[in-house]
N, C-alpha and C. Protein backbone atom coordinates (compact mmCIF):
# COMPACT_ATOMS: atom_id res chain seq x y z
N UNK A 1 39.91 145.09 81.22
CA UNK A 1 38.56 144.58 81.42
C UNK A 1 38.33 143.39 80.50
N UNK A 2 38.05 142.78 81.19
CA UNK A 2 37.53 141.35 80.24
C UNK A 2 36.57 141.31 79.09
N UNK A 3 35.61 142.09 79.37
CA UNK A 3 34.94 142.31 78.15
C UNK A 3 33.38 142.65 78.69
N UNK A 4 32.61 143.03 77.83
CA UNK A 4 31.09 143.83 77.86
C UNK A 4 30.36 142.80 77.67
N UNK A 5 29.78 142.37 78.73
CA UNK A 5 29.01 140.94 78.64
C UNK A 5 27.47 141.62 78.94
N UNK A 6 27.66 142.47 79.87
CA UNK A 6 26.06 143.41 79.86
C UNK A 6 25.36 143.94 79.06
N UNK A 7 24.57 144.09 78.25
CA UNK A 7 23.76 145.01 77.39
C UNK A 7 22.81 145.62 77.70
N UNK A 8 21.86 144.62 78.90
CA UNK A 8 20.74 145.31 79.48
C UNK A 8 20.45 145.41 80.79
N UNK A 9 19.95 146.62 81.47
CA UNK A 9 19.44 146.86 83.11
C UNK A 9 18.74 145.54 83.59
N UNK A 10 19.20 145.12 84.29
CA UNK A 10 18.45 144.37 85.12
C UNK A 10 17.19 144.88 85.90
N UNK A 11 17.49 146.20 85.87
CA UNK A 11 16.13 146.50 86.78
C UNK A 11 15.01 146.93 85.91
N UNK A 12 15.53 147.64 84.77
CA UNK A 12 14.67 148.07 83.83
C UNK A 12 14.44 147.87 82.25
N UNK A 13 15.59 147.06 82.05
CA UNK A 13 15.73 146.16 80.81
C UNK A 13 15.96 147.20 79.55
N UNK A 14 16.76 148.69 79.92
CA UNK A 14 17.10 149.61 78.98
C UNK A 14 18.10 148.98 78.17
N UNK A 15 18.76 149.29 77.64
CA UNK A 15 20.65 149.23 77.16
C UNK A 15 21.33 150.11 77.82
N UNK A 16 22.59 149.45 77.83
CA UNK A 16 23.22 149.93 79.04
C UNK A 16 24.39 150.73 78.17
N UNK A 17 25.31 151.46 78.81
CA UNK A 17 26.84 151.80 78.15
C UNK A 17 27.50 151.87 78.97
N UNK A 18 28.56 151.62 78.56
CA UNK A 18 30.44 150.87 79.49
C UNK A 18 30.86 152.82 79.50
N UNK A 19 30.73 152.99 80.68
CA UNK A 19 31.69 154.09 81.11
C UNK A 19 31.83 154.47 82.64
N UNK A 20 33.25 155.32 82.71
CA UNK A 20 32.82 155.64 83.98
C UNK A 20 31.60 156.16 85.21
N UNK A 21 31.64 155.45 86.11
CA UNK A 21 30.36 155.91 86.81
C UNK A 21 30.59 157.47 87.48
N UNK A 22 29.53 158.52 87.95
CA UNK A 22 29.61 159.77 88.35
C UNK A 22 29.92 159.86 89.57
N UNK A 23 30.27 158.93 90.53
CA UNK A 23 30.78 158.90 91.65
C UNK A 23 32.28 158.34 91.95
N UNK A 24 33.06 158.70 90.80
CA UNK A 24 34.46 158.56 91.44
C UNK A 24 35.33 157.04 91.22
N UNK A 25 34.48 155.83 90.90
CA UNK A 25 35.04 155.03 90.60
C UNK A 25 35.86 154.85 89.23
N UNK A 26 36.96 154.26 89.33
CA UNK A 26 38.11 154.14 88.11
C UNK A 26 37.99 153.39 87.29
N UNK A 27 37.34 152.71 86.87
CA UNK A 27 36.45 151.10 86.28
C UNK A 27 35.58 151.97 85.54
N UNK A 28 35.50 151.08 84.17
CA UNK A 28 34.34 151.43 83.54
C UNK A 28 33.01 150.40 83.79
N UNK A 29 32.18 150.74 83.78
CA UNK A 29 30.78 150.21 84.05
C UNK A 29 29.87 150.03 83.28
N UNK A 30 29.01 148.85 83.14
CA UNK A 30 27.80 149.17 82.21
C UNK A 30 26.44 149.83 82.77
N UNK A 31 26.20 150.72 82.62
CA UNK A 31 25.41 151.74 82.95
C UNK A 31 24.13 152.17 82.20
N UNK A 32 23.05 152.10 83.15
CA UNK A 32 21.91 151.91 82.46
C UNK A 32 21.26 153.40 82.17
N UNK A 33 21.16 153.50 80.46
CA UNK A 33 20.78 154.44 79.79
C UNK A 33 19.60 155.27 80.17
N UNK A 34 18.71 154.47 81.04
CA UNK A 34 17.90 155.20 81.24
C UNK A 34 17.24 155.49 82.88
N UNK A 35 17.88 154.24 83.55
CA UNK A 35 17.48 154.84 84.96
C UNK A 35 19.27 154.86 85.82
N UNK A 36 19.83 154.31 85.56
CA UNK A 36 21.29 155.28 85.60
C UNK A 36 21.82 154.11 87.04
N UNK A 37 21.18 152.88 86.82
CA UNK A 37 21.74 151.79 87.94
C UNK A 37 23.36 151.12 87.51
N UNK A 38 24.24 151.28 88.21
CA UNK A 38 25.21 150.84 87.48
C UNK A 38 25.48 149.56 88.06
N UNK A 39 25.96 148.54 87.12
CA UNK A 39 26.31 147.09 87.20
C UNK A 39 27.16 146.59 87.24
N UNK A 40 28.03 145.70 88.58
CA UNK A 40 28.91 145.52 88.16
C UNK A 40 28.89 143.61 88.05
N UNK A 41 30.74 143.65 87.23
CA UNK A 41 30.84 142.67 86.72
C UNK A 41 32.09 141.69 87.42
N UNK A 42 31.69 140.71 88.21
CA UNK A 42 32.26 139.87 89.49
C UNK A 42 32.75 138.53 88.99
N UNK A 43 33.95 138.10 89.24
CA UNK A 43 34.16 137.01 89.09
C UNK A 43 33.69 135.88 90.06
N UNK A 44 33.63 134.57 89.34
CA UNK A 44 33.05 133.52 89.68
C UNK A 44 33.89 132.66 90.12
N UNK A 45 33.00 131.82 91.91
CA UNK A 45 33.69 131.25 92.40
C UNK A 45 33.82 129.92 92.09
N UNK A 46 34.44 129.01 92.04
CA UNK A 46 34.54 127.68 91.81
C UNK A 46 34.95 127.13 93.16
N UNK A 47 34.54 126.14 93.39
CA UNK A 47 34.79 125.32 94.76
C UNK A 47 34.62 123.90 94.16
N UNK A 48 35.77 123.64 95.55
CA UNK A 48 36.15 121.78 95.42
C UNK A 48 36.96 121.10 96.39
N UNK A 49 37.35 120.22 96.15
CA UNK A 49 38.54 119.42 96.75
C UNK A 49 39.35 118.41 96.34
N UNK A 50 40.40 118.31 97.57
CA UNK A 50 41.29 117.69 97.24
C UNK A 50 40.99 116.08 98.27
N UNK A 51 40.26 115.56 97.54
CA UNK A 51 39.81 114.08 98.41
C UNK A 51 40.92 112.89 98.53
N UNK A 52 41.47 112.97 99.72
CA UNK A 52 42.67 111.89 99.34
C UNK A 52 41.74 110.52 100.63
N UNK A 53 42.63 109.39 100.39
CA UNK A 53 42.58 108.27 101.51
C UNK A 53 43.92 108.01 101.10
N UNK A 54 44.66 107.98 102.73
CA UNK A 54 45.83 107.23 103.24
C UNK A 54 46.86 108.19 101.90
N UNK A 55 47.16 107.36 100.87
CA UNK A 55 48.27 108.15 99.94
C UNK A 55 47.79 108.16 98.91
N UNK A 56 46.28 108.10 98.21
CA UNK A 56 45.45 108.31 96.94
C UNK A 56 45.26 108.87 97.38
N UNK A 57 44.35 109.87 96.00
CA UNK A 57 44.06 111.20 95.85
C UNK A 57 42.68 110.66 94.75
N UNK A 58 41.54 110.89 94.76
CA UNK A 58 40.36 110.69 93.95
C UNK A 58 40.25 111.72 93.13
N UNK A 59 39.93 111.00 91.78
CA UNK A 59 39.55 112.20 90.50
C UNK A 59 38.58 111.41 90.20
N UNK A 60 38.03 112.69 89.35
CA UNK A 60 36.29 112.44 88.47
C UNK A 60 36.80 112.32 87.39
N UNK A 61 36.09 111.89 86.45
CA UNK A 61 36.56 111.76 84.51
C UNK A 61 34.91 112.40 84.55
N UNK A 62 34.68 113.72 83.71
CA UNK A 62 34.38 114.49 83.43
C UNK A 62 32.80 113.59 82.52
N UNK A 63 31.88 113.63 82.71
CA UNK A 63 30.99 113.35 81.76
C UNK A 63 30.13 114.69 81.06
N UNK A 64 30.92 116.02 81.39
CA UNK A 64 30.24 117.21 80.87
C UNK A 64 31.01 117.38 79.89
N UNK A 65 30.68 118.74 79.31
CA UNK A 65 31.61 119.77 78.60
C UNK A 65 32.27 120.99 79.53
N UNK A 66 32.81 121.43 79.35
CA UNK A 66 34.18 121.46 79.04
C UNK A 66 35.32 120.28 79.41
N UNK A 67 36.03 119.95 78.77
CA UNK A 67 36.92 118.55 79.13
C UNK A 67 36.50 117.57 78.93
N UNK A 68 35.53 117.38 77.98
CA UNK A 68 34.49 115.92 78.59
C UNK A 68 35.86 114.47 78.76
N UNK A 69 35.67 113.87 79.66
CA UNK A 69 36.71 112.65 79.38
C UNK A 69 38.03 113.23 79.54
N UNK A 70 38.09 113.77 80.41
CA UNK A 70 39.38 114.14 81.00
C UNK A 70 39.17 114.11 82.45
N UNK A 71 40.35 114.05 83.64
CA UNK A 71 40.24 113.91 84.83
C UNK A 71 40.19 115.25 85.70
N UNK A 72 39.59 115.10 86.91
CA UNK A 72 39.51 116.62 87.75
C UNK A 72 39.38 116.13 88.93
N UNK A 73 39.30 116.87 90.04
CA UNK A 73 39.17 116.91 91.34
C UNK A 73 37.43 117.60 91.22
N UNK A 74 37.06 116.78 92.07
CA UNK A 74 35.57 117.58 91.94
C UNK A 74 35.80 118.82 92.58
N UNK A 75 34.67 119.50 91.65
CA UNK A 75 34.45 121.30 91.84
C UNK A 75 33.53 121.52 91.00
N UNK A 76 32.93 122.78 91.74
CA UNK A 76 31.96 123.26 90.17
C UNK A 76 32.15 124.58 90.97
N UNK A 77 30.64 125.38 90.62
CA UNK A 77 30.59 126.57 90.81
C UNK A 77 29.62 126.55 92.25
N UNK A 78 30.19 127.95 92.75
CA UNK A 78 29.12 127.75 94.19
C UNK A 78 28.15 128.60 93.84
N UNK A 79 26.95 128.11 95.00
CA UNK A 79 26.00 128.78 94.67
C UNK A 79 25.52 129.95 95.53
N UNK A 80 24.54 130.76 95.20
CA UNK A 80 24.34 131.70 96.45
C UNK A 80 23.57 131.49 97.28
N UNK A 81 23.81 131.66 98.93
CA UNK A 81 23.24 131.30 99.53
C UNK A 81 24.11 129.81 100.25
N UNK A 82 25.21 130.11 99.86
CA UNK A 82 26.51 128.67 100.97
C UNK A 82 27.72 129.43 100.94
N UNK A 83 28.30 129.05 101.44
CA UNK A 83 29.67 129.01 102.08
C UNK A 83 30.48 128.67 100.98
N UNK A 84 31.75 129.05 101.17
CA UNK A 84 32.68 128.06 100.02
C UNK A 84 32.80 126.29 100.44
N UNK A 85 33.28 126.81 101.69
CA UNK A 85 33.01 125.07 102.25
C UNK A 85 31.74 124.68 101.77
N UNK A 86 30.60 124.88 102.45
CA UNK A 86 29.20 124.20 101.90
C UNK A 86 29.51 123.69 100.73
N UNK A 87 29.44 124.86 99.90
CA UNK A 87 29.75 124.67 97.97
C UNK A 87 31.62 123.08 97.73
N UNK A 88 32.22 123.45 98.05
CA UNK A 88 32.77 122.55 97.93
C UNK A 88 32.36 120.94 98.52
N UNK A 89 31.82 121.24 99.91
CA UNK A 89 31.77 119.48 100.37
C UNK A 89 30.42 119.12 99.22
N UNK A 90 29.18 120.32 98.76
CA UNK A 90 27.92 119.39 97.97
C UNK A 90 28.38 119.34 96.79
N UNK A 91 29.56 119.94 95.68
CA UNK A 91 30.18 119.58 94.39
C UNK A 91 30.68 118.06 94.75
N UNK A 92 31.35 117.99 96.30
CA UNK A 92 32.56 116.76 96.10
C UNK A 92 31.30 115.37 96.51
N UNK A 93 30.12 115.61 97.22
CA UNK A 93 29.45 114.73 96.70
C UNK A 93 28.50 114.93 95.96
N UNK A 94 28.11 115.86 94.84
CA UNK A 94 27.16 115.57 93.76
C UNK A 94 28.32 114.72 93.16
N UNK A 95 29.38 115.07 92.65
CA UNK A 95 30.51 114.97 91.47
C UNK A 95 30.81 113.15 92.13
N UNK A 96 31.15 112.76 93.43
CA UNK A 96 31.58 111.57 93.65
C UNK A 96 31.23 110.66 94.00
N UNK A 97 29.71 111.49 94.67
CA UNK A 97 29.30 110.46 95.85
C UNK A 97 30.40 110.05 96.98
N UNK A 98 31.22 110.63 97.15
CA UNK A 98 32.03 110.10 98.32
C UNK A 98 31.74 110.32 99.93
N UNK A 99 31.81 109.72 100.88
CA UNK A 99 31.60 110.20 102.18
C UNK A 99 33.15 110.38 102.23
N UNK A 100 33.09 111.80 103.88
CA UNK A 100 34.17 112.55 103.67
C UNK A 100 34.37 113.20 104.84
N UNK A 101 35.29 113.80 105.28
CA UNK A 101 35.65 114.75 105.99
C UNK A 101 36.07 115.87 105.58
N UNK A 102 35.52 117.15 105.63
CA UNK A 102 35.84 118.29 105.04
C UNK A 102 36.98 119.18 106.27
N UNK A 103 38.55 119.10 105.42
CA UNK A 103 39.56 119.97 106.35
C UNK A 103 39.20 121.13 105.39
N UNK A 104 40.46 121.30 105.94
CA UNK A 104 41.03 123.06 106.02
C UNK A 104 40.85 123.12 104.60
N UNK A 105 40.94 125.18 104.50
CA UNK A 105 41.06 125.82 102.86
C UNK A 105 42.85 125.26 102.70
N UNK A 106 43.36 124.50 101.02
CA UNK A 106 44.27 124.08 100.50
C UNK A 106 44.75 125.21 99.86
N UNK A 107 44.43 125.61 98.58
CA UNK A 107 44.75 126.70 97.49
C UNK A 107 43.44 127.43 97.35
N UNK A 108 43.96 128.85 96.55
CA UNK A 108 42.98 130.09 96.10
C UNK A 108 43.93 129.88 95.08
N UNK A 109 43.00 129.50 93.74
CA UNK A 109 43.87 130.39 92.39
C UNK A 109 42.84 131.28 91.51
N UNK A 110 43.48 132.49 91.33
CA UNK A 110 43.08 133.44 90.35
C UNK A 110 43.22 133.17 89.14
N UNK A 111 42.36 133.04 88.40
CA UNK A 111 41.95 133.48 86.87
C UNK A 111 41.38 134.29 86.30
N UNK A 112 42.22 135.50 86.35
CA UNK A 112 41.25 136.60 85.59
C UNK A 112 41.10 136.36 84.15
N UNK A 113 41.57 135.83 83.29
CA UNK A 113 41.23 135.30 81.91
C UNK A 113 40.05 134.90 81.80
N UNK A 114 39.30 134.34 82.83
CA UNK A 114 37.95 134.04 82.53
C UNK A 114 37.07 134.47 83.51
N UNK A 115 37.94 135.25 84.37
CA UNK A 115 37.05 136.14 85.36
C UNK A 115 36.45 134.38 86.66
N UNK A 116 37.51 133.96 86.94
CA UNK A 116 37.62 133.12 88.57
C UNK A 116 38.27 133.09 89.62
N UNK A 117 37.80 132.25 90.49
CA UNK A 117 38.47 132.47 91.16
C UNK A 117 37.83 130.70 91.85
N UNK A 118 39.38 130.03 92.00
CA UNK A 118 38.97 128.49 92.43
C UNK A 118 39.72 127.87 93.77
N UNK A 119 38.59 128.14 94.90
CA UNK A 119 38.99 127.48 96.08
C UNK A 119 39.24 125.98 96.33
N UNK A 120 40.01 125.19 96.82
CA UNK A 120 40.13 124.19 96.87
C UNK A 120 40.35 123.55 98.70
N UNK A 121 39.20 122.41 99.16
CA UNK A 121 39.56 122.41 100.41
C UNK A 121 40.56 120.57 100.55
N UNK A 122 41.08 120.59 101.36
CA UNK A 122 41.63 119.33 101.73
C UNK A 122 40.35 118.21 102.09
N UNK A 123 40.23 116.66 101.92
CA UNK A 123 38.91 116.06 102.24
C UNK A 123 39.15 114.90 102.73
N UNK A 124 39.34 114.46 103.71
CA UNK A 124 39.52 113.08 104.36
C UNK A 124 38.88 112.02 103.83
N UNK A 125 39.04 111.22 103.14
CA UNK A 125 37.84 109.99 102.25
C UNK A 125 37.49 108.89 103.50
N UNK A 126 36.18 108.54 103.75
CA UNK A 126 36.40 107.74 104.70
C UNK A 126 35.84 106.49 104.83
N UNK A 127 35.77 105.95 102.96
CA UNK A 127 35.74 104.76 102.48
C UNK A 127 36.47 104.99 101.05
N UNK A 128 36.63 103.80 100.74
CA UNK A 128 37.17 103.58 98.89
C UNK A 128 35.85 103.33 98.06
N UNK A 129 34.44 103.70 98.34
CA UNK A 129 33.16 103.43 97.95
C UNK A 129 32.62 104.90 97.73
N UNK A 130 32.29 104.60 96.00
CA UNK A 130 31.57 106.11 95.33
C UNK A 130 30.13 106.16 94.70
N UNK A 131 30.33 106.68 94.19
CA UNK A 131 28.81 106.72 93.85
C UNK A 131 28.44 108.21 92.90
N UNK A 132 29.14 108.61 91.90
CA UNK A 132 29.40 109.13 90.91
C UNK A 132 27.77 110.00 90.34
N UNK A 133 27.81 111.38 90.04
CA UNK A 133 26.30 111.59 90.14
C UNK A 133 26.65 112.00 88.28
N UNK A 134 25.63 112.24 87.50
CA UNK A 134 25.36 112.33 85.79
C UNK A 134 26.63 112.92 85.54
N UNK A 135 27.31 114.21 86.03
CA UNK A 135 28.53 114.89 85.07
C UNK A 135 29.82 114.02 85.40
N UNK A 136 29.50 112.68 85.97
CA UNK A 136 31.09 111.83 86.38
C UNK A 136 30.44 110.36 85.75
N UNK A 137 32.26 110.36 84.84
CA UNK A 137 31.58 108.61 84.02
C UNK A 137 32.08 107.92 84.93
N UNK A 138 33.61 108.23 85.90
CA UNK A 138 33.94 107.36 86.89
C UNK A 138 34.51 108.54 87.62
N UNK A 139 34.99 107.75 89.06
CA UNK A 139 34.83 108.60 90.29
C UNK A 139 36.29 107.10 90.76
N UNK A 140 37.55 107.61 91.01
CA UNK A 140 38.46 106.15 90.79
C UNK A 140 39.94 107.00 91.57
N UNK A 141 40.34 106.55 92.79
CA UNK A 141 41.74 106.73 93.50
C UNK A 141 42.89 106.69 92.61
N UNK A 142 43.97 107.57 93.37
CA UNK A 142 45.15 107.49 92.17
C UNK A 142 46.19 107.87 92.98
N UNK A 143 47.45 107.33 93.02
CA UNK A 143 48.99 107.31 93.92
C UNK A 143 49.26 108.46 93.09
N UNK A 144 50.21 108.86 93.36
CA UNK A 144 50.87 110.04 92.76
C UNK A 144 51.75 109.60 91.60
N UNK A 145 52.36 108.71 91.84
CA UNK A 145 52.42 107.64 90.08
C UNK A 145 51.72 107.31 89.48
N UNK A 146 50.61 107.48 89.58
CA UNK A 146 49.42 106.45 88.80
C UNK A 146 48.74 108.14 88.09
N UNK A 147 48.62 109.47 88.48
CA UNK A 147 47.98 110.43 88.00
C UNK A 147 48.22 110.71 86.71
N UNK A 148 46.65 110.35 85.69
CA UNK A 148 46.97 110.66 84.48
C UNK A 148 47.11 112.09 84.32
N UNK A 149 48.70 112.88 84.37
CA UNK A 149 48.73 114.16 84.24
C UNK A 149 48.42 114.49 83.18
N UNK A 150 48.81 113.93 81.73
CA UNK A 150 48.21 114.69 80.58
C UNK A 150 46.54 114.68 80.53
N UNK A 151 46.12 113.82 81.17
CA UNK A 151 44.47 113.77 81.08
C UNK A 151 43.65 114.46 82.25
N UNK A 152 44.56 115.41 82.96
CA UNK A 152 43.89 116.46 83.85
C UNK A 152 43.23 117.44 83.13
N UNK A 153 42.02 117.87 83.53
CA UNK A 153 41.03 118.77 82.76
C UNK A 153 41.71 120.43 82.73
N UNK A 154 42.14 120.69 84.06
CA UNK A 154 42.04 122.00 83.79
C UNK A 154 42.95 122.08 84.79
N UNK A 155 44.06 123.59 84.16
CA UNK A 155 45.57 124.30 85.12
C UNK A 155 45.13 124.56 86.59
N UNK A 156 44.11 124.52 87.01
CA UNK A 156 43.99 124.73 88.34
C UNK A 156 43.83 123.80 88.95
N UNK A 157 43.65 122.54 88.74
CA UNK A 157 43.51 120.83 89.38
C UNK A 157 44.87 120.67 88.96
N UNK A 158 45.54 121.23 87.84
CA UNK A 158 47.14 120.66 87.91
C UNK A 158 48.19 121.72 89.09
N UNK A 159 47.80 122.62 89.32
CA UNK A 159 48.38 123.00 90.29
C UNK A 159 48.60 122.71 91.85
N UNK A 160 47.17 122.42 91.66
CA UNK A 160 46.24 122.05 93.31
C UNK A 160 47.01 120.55 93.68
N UNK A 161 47.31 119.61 92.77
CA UNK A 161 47.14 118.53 92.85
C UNK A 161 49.46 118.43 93.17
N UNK A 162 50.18 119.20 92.06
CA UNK A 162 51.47 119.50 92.56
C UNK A 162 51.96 120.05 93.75
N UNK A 163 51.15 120.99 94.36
CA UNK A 163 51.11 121.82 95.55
C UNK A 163 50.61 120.78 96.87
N UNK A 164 49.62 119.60 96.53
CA UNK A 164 49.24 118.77 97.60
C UNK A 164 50.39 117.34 97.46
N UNK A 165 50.54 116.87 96.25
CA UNK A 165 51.93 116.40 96.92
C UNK A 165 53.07 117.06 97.10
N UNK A 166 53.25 118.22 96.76
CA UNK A 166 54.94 118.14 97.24
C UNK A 166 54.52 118.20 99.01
N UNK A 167 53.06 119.14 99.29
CA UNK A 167 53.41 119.46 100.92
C UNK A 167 53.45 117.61 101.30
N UNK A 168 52.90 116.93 100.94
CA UNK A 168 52.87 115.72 101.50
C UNK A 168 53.76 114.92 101.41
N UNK A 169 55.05 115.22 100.93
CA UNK A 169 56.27 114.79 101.03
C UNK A 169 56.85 115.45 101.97
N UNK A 170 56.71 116.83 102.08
CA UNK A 170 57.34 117.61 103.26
C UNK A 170 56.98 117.43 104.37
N UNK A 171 55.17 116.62 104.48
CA UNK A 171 54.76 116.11 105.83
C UNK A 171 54.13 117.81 106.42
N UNK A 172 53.86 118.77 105.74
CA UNK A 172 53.52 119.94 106.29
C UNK A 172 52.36 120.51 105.02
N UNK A 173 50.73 120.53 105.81
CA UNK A 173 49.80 121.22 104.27
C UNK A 173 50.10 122.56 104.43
N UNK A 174 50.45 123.60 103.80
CA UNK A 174 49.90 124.72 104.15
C UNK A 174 48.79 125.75 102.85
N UNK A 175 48.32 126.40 102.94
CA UNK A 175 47.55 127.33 101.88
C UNK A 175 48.35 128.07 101.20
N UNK A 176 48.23 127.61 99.69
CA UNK A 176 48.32 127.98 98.61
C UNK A 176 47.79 129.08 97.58
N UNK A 177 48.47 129.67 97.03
CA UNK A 177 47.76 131.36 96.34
C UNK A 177 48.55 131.26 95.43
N UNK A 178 47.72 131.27 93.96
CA UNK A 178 48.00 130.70 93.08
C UNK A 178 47.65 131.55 92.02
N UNK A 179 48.37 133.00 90.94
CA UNK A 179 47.63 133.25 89.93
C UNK A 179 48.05 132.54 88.56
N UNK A 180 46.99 132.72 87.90
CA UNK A 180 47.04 131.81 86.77
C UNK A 180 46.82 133.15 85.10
N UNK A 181 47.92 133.64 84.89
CA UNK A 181 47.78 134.19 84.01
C UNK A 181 47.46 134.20 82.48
């Protein structure tokens, strides 16, 4: 288990305690002391893409924290109430401003270390014109020689991004499943 991030009922704002629940499940739970709602604890989705034109591939340089000033494929977190697609095509234009074509699901990678899970879709670019929203200082195409690999933000854009060229040397995309231990 990743760890006890619960302390209090959501429904009733008691304190809770991490144990098994009375119906059989194998998981410990945080469990509310006094009206007995048990809570559970779900990993988070991340959504994005892989925005190429012709044989570039577009990255963001990070104007947030975590990574600040390092490169990524836009993604963030989805929200409730969309789709993973939805959530990925409105990250890839909050993050780029790019107009786009949204393909197929690319990679799923697991991170249970921080409790994720990060979809990535393929994105047809269908200009070289961006428009970068507050968490991007630039929004800028890149050949597969030109990718600043040490200045990729995070192991799951370095995977996503090895896995989309090699298929594109092979001339074949297919979906990728990826854990990240």
């Amino acid at each position: 288990m990743m760890g006890r991030s619960i302390k209090h009922c959501r429904a009733c704002g008691a304190a809770v305690t991490y144990r098994l629940p009375d119906d059989g499940d194998t998981r410990e739970r945080a469990i509310c002391t006094v009206c007995q709602t048990v809570h559970y604890e779900n990993p988070l989705n991340v959504v994005g893409t892989v925005p190429y034109l012709g044989e570039r591939i577009l990255l963001c340089k990070r104007n947030i924290e975590p990574r600040w000033g390092k490169w990524t494929l836009p993604a963030g977190f989805m929200e409730l109430g969309e789709t993973t697609s939805q959530g990925a095509a409105r990250e890839t234009q909050e993050e780029s401003g790019a107009t786009f074509e949204l393909e197929s699901l690319f990679s799923v990678l697991s991170v249970p270390r921080v409790g994720q899970v990060h979809l990535f879709y393929r994105a047809r670019l269908l200009h070289d014109r961006f428009d970068p929203g507050h968490e991007t200082q630039e929004a800028r195409l890149f050949s597969e020689a030109e990718i600043p690999w040490d200045e990729i933000a995070f192991r799951t854009v370095k995977e996503t991004l090895e896995r989309y060229f090699s298929d594109r040397r092979r001339g074949q995309f297919g979906v990728h499943t990826v854990d990240i231990a």
